[in-house]
Protein backbone atom coordinates (compact mmCIF):
# COMPACT_ATOMS: atom_id res chain seq x y z
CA UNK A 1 0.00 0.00 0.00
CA UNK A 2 1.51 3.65 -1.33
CA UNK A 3 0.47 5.96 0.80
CA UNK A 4 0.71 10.20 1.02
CA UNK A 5 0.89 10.50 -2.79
CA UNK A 6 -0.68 10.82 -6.20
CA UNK A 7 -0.72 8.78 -9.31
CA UNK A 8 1.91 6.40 -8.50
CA UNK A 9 2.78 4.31 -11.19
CA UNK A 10 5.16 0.98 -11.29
CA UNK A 11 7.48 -0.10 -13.92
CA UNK A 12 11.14 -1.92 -14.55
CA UNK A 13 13.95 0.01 -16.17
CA UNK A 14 17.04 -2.33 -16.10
CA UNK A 15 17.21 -4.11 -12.91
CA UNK A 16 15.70 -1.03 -11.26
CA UNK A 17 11.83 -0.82 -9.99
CA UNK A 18 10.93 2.95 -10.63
CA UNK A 19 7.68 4.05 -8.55
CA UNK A 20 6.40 7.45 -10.46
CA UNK A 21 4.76 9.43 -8.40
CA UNK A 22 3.20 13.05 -9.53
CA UNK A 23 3.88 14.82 -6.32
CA UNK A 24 5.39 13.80 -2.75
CA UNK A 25 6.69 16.20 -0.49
CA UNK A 26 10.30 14.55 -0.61
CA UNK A 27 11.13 11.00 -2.58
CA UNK A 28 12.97 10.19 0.72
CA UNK A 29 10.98 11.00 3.35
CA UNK A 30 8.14 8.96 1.24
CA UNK A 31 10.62 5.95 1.38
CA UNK A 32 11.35 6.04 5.30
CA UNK A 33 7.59 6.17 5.44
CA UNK A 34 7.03 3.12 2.86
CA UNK A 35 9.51 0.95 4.60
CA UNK A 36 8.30 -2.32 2.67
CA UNK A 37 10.22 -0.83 -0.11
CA UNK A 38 13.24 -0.83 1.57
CA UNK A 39 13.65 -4.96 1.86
CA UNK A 40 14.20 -4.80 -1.37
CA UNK A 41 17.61 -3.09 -3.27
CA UNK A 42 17.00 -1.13 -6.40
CA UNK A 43 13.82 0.51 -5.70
CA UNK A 44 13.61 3.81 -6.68
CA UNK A 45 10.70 6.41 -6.58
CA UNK A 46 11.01 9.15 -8.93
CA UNK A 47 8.72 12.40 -8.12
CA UNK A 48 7.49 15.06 -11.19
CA UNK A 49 7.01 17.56 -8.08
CA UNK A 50 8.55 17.58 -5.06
CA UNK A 51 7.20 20.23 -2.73
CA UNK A 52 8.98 20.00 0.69
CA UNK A 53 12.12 18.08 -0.97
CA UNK A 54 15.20 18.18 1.73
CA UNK A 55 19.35 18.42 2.08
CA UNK A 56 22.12 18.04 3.72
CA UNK A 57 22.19 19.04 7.67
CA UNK A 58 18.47 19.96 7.54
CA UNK A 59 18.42 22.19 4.87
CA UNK A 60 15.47 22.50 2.23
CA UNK A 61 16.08 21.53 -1.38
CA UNK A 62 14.61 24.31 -4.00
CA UNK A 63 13.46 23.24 -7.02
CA UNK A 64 11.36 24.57 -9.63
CA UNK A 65 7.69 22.84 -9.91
CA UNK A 66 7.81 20.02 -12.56
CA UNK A 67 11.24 21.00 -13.95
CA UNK A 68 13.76 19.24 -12.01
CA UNK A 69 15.03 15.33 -11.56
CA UNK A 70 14.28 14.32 -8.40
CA UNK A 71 14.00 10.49 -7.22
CA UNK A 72 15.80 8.19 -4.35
CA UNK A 73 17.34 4.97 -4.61
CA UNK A 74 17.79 2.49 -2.50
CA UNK A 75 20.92 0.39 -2.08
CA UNK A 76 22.20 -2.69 -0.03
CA UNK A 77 25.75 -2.33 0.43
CA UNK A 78 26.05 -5.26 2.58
CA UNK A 79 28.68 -2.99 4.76
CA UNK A 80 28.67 -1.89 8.02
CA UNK A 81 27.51 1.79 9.08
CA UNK A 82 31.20 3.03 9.60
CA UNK A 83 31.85 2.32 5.80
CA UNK A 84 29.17 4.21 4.31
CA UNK A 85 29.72 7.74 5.39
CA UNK A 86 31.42 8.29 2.38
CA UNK A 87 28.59 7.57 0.23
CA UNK A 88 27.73 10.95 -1.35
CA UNK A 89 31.19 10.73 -2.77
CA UNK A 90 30.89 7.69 -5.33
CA UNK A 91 27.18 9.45 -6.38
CA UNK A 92 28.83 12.46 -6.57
CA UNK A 93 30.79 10.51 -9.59
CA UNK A 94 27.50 8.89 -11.40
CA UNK A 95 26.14 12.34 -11.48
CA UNK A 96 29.17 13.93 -12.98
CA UNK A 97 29.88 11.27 -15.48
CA UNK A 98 26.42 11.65 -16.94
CA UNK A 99 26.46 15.09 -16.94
CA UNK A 100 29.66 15.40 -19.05
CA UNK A 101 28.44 14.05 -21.91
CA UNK A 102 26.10 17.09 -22.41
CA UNK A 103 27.64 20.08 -20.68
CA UNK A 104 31.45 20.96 -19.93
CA UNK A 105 32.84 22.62 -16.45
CA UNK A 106 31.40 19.86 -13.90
CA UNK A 107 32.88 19.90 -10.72
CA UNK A 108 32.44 18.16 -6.83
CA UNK A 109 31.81 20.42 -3.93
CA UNK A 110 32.51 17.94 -0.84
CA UNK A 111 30.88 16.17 0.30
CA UNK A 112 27.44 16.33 -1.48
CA UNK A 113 27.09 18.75 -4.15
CA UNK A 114 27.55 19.35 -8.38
CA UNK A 115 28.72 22.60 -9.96
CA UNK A 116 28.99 24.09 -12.57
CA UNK A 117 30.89 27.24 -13.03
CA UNK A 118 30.78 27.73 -9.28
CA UNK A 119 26.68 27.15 -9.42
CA UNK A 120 25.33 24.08 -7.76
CA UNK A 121 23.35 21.80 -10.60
CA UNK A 122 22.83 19.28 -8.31
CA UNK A 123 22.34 17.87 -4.53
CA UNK A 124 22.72 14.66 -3.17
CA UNK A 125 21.12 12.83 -0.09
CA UNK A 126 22.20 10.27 1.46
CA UNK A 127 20.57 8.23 4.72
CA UNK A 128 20.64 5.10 6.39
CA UNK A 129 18.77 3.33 8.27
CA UNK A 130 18.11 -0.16 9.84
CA UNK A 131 15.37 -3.13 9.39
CA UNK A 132 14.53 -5.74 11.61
CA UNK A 133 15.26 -8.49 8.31
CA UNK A 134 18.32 -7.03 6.96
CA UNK A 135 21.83 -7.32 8.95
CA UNK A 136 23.17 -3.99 7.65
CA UNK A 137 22.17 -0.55 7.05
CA UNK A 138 19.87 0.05 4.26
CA UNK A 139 21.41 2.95 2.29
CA UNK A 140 18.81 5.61 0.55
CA UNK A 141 20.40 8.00 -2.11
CA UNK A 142 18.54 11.08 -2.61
CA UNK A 143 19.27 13.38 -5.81
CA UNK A 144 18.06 16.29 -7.17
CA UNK A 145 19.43 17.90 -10.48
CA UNK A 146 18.39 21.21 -11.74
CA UNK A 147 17.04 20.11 -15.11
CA UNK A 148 15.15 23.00 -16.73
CA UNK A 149 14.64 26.63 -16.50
CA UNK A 150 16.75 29.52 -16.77
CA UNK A 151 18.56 31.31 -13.80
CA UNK A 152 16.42 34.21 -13.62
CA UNK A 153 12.94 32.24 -12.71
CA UNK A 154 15.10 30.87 -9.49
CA UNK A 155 14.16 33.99 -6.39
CA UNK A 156 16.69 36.97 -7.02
CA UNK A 157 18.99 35.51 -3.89
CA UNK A 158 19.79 31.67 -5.44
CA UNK A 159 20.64 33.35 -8.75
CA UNK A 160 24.28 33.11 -8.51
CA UNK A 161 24.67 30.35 -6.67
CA UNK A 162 22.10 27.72 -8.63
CA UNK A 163 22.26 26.81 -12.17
CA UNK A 164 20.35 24.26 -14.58
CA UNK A 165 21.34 22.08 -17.10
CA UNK A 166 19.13 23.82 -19.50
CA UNK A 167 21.01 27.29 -18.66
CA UNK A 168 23.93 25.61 -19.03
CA UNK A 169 23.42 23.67 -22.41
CA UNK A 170 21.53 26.20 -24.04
CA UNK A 171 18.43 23.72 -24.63
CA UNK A 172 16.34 21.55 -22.85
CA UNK A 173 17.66 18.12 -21.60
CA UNK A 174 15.11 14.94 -21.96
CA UNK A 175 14.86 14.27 -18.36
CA UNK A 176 13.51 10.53 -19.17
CA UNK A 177 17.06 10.01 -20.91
CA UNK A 178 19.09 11.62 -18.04
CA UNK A 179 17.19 9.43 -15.71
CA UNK A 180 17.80 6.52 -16.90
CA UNK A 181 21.30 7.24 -17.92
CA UNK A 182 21.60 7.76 -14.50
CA UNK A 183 20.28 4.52 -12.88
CA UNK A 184 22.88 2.99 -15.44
CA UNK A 185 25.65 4.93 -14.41
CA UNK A 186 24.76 4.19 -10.32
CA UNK A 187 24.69 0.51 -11.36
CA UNK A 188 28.59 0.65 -12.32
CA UNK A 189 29.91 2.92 -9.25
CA UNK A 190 28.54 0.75 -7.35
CA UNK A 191 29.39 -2.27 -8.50
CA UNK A 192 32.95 -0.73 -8.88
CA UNK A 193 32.29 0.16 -5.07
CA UNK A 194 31.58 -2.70 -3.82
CA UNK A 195 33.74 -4.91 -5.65
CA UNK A 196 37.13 -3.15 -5.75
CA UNK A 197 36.61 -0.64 -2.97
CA UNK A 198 36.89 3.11 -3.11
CA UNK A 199 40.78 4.55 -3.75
CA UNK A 200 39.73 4.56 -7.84
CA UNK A 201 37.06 6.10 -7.24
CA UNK A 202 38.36 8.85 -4.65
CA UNK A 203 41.08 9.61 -7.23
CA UNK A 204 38.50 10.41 -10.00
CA UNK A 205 36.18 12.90 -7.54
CA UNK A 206 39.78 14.68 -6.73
CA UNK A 207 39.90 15.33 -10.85
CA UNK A 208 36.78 16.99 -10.43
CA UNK A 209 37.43 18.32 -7.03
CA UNK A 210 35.97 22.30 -7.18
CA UNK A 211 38.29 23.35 -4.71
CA UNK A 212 41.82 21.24 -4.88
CA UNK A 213 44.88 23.05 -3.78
CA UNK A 214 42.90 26.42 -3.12
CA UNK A 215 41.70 28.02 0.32
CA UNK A 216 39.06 26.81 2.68
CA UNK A 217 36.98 27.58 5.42
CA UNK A 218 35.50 23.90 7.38
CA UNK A 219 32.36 25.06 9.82
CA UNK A 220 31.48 22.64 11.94
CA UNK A 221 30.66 24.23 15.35
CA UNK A 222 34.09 25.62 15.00
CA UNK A 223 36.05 27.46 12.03
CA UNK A 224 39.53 26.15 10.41
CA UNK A 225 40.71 27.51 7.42
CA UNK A 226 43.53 25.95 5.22
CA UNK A 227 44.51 24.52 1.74
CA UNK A 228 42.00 21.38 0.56
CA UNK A 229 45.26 18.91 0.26
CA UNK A 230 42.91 15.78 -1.23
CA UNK A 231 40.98 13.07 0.56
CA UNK A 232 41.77 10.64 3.34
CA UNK A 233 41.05 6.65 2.60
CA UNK A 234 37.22 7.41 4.08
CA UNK A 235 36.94 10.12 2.03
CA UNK A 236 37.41 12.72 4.11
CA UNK A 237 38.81 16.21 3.16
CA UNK A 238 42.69 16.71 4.53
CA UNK A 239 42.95 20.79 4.96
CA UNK A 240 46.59 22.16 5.93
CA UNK A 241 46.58 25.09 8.52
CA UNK A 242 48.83 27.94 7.48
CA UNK A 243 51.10 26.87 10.31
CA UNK A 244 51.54 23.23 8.53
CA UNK A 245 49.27 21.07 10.84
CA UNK A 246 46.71 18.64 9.52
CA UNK A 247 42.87 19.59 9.81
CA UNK A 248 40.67 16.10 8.77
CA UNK A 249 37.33 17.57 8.36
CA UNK A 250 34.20 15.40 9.32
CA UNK A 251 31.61 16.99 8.86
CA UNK A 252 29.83 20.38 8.51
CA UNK A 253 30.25 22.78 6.16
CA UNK A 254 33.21 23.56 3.19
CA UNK A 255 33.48 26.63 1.66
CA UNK A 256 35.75 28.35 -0.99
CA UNK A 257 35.61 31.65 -1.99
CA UNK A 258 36.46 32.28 -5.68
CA UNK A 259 38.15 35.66 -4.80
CA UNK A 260 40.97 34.20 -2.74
CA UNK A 261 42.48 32.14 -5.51
């Protein structure tokens, strides 16, 4: 039973089952509220509107009405909770590898986001959480690309820091091809993940890493500022204070300003 939705509609795509829902007020909030679907791996619910769609650290995810890709996935590593902090990382790298083949200047923003030309085109989502039948954490990717639109129908304030691929292309993506382009590309990070671990993947985000070898400030309760030296093993960003000590950032916020270098 489907609950707190409209028109939901059920079909295979690959090995993936897509639920298509008009409207939810956020793909994963609907899925921590459907937990059936979570026994199984490879479910995904894909949303035309989300309307209360959220982000990292509580944040709220704006989107444009009908416009935008939004759907969640769910995964079964098969790894323990430690391992999967990481996580936005490797989807990070399905998201950028699809978007290269239509527009140029994709970067990473640690640990969560995709830009292009310093605008974000795309936020990621990831929870966990645990059922009674399943020995390890159920994983639930979350991701949200700016699809269509230009920049000036996004409120005057999120103009220069959001973007869309439309704005970016100079015509309008088919979201049904991006999607499932997508669930393709998802298939082979993780399989790549799961098979031959993460340092191959780490290396490729650093290619695409929006702020390697430049100034940062981490926020997390406190402030450190440094140079963004690369990644540790978990995937965590290795910042060098100006007085040469080693900053591993955790979690909270990472920010770069343009203007510094």
């Amino acid at each position: 039973m489907i609950s707190n939705s409209t028109d939901s509609i059920l079909e295979k795509i690959g090995g993936w089952q897509v639920i298509r829902l008009e409207e939810v007020d956020s793909t994963n909030s609907f899925l921590m509220r459907e937990r059936h679907l979570l026994l199984q791996p490879k479910q995904v619910v894909l949303a035309e509107t989300q309307k209360q769609g959220r982000g990292r650290l509580g944040r709220n995810y704006i989107s444009l009405p009908g416009r935008h890709l939004t759907f969640s996935a769910v995964i079964h590593p098969g790894l323990p909770l430690s391992r999967l902090q990481g996580m936005a990382l490797p989807v990070g790298i399905a998201v950028a590898r699809v978007l290269e083949r239509k527009i140029e200047g994709v970067r990473l923003k640690w640990p969560n986001d995709v830009l292009v030309k310093n605008r974000k085109i795309c936020g990621i989502l990831i929870e966990t959480t645990d059922l009674e039948q399943i020995p390890h954490p159920v994983l639930i990717l979350g991701i949200g690309i700016n699809t269509e639109g230009k920049i000036q129908e996004f409120p005057e304030e999120l103009r220069t820091v959001l973007t869309t691929l439309e704005a970016e292309a100079n015509f309008q993506i088919d979201r049904e091809e991006l999607f499932q382009e997508l669930l393709a590309e998802l298939d082979l990070v993780f399989e790549h993940l799961l098979k031959k671990g993460t340092k191959a993947l780490l290396e490729e985000w650093m290619i695409r890493a929006a702020v390697s070898g430049k100034q940062v400030r981490c926020l997390n309760g406190t402030i450190e500022d440094g140079t963004f030296e690369g990644l540790t093993p978990e995937g965590f960003p290795r910042i060098r204070r100006e007085d040469g000590t080693l900053y591993i950032h955790y979690s909270g916020d990472l920010i770069h300003d343009p203007s510094k270098n």
